[in-house]
Each structure stands twice: as structure tokens, then as C-alpha cells.
N, C-alpha and C. Protein backbone atom coordinates (compact mmCIF):
# COMPACT_ATOMS: atom_id res chain seq x y z
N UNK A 1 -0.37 -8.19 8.06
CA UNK A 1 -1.54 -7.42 8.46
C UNK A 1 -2.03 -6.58 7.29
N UNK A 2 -3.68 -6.32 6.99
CA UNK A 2 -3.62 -5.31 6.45
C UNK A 2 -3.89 -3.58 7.23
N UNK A 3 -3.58 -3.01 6.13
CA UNK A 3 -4.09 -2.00 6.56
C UNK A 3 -5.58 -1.20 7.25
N UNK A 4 -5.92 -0.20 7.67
CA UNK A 4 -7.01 0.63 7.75
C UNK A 4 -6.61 1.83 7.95
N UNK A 5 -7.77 2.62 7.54
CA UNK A 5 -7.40 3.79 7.80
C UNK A 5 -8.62 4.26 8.63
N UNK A 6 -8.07 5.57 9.58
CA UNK A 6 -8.69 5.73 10.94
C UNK A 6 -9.90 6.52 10.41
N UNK A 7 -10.44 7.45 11.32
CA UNK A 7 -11.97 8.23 11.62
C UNK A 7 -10.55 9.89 11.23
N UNK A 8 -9.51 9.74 11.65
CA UNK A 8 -8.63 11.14 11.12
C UNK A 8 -8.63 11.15 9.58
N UNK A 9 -9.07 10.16 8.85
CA UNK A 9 -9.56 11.06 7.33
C UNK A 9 -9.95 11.67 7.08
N UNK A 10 -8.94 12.92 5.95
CA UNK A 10 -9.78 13.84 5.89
C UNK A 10 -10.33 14.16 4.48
N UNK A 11 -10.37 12.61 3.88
CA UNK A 11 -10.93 12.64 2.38
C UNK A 11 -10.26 12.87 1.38
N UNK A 12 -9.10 13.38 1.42
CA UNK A 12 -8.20 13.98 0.20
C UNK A 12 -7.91 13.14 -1.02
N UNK A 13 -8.28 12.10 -0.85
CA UNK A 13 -8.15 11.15 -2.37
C UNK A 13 -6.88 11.10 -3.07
N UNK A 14 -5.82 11.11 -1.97
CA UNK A 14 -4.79 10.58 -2.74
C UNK A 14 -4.28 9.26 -2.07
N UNK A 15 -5.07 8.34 -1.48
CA UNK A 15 -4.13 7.03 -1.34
C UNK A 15 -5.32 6.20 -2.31
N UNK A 16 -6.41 6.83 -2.46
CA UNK A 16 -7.28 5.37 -3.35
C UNK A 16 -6.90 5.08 -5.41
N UNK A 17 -6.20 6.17 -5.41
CA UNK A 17 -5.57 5.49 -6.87
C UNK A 17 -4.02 5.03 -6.90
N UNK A 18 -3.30 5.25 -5.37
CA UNK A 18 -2.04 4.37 -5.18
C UNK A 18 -2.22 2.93 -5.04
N UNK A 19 -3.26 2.64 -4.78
CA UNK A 19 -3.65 1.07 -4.38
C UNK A 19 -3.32 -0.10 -5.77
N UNK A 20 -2.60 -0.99 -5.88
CA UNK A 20 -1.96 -1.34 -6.91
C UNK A 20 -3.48 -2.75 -6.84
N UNK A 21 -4.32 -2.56 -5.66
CA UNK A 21 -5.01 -3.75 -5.65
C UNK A 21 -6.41 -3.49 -5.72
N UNK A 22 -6.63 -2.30 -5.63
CA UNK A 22 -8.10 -1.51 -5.40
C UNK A 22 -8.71 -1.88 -4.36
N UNK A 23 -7.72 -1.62 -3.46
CA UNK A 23 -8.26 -2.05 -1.60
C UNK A 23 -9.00 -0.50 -1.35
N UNK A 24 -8.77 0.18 -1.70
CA UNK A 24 -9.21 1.11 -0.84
C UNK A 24 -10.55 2.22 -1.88
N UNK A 25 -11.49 2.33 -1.25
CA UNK A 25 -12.94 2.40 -1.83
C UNK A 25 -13.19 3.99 -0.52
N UNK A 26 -14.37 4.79 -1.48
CA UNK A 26 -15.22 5.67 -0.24
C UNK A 26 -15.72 5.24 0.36
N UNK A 27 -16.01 5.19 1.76
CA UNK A 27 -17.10 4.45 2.51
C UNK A 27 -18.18 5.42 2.72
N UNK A 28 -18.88 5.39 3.53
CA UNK A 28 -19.91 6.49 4.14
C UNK A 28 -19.34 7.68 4.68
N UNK A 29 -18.31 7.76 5.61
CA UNK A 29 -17.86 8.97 5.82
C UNK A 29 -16.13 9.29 5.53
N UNK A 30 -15.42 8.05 5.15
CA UNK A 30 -14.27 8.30 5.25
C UNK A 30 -13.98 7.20 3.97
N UNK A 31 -12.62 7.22 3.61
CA UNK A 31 -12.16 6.15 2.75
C UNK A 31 -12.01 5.04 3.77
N UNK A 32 -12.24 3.50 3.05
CA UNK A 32 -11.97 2.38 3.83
C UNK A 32 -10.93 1.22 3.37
N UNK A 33 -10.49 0.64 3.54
CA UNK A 33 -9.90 -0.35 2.83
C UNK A 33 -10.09 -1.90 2.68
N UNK A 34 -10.04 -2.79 2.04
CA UNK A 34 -10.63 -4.32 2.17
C UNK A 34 -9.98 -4.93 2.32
N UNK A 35 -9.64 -5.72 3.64
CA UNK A 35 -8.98 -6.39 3.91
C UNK A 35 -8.29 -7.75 3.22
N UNK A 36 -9.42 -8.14 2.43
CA UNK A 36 -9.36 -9.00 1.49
C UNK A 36 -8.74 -8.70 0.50
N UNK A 37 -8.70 -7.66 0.25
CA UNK A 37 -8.04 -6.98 -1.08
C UNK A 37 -6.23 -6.19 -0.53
N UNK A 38 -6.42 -6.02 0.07
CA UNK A 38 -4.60 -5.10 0.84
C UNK A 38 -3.63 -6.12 1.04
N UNK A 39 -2.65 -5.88 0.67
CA UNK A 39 -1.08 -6.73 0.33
C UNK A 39 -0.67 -6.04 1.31
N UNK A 40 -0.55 -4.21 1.92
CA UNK A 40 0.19 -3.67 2.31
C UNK A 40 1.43 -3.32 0.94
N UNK A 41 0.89 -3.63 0.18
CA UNK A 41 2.02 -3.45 -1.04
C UNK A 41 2.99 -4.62 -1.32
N UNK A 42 2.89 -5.29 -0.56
CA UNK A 42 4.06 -6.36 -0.41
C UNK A 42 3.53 -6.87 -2.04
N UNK A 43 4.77 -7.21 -3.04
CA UNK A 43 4.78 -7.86 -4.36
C UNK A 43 4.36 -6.66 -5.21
N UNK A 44 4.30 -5.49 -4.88
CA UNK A 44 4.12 -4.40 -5.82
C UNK A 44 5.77 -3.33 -5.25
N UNK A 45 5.53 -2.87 -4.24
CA UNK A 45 6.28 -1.89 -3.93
C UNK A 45 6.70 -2.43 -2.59
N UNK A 46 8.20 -1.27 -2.22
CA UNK A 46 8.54 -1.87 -1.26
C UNK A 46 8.07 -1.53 0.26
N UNK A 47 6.77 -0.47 -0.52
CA UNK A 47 6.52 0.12 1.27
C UNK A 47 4.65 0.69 0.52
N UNK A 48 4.03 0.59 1.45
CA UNK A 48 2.81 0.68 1.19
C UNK A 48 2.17 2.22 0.40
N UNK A 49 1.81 2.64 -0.73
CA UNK A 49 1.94 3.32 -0.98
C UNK A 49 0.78 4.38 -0.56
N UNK A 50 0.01 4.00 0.04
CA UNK A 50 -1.46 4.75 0.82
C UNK A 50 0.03 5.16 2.11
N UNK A 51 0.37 5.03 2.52
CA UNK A 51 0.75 5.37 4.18
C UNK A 51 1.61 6.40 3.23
N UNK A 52 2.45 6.63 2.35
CA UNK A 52 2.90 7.23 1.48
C UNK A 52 3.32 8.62 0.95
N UNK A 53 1.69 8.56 0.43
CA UNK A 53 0.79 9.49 0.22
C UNK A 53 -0.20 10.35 1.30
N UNK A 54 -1.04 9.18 2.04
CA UNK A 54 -1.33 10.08 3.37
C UNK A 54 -0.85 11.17 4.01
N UNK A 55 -0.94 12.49 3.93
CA UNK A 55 -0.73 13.74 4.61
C UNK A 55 -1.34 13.87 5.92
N UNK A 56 -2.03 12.85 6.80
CA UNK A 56 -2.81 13.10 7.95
C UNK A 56 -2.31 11.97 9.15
N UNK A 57 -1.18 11.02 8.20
CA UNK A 57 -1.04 9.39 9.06
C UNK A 57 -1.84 9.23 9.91
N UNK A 58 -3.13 8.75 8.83
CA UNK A 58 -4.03 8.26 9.21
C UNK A 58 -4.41 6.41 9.01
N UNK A 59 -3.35 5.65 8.15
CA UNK A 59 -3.61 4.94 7.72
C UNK A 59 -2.33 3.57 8.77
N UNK A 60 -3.08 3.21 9.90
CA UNK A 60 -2.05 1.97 10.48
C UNK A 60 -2.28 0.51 10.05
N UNK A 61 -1.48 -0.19 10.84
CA UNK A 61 -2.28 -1.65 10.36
C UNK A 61 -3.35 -2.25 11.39
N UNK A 62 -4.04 -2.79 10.76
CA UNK A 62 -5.44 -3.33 11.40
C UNK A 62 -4.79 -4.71 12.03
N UNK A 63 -5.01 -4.27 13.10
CA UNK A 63 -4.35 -5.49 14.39
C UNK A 63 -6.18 -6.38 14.30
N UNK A 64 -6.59 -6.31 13.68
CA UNK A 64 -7.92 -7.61 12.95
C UNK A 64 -7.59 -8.75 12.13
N UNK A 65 -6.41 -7.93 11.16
CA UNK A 65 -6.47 -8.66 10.09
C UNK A 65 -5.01 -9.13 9.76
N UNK A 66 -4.27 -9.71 10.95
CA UNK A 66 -2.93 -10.20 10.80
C UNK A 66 -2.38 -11.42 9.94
N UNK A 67 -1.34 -10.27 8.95
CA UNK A 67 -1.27 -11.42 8.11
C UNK A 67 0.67 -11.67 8.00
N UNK A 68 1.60 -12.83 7.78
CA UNK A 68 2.58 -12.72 7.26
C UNK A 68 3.41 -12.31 6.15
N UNK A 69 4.02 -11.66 6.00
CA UNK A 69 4.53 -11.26 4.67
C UNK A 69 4.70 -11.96 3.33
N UNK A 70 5.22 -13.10 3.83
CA UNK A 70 4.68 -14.54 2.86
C UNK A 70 3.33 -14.71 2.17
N UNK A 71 2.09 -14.54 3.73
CA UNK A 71 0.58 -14.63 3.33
C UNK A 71 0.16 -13.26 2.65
N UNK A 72 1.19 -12.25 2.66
CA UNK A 72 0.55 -10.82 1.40
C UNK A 72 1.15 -11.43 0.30
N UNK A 73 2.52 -12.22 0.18
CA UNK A 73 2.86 -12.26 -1.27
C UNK A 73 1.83 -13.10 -2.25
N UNK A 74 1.36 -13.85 -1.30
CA UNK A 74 0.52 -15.48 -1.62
C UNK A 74 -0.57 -14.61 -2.12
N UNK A 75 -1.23 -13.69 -1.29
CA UNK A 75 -2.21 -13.06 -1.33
C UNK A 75 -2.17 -11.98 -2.77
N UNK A 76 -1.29 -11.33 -3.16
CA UNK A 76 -0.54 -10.27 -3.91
C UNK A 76 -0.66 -10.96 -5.47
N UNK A 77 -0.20 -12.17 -5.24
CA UNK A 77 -0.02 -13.41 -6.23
C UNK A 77 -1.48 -13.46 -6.66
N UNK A 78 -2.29 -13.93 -5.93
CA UNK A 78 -3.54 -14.32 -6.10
C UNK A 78 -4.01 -13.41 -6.76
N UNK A 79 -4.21 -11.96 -6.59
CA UNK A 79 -5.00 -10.97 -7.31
C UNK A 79 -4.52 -10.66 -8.53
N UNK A 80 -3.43 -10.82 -8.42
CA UNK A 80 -2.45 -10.89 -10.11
C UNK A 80 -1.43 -11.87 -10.68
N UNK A 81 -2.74 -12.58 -11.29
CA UNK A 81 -2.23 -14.09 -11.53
C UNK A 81 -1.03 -14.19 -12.54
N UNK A 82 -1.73 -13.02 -13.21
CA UNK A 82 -0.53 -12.96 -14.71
C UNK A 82 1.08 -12.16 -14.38
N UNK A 83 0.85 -11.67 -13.18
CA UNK A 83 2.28 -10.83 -13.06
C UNK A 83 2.37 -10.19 -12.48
């Protein structure tokens, strides 16, 4: 799965430079994350580093975008071909 983070953001800008994938961007009122882009960390770290950092646990997984741990590494792989 990837992540999202809820409408309880409260902007603090510390999970969008943990993102080892640049999933997570400002949106209009809150930070968002791209589904296309989120590993959940899987092939970087061993635990997601936005949920981490979050001081509000605001950030669950998006029951939208279910993925296997296999399909983040595949995925993880893909965005960093070289390593």
C-alpha cells in the first residue's frame, strides 16, 4: 500500500524531505503524497520515514492504493535504477 496523509496536517514540513522518493509534495491545503511515487520506504529504510517524523499521526496507508511488499521493492527498484 501506499501511504496518505489525512486533513489532521498540520503543515510542519518535516516528512517531505524524509521521502527517499519525493512522494510527498504541498498540495492546496495540506501535504499530499503520490502514490505512484511511495515505496512506504520499503528498499530504502526499514520503516517509513514520513510516519516517523510525523508529530500529529497523521500519515496511514491508503486502503486505494494496495500494494505488496515485493510490488514496493519492484516499485523502489524502478525509481532507482542505479542503486
Amino acid at each position: 500500500m501506499a501511504l496518505m496523509i489525512t486533513d489532521e496536517c498540520i503543515n510542519c514540513d518535516v516528512c517531505e524531505p524524509e521521502c527517499p522518493n519525493g512522494a510527498i509534495s504541498q498540495g492546496d491545503e495540506i501535504y499530499v503524497i503520490d502514490p505512484k511515487l511511495c515505496t512506504e520506504c520499503v528498499g530504502a529504510y526499514d520503516t517509513p520515514q514520513c510516519v516517523e517524523v510525523c508529530p500529529v499521526d497523521c500519515i496511514p496507508h491508503d486502503p486505494n492504493h494496495e500494494e505488496s511488499p515485493d510490488q514496493l521493492e519492484a516499485k523502489y527498484k524502478s525509481l532507482h535504477p542505479d542503486g
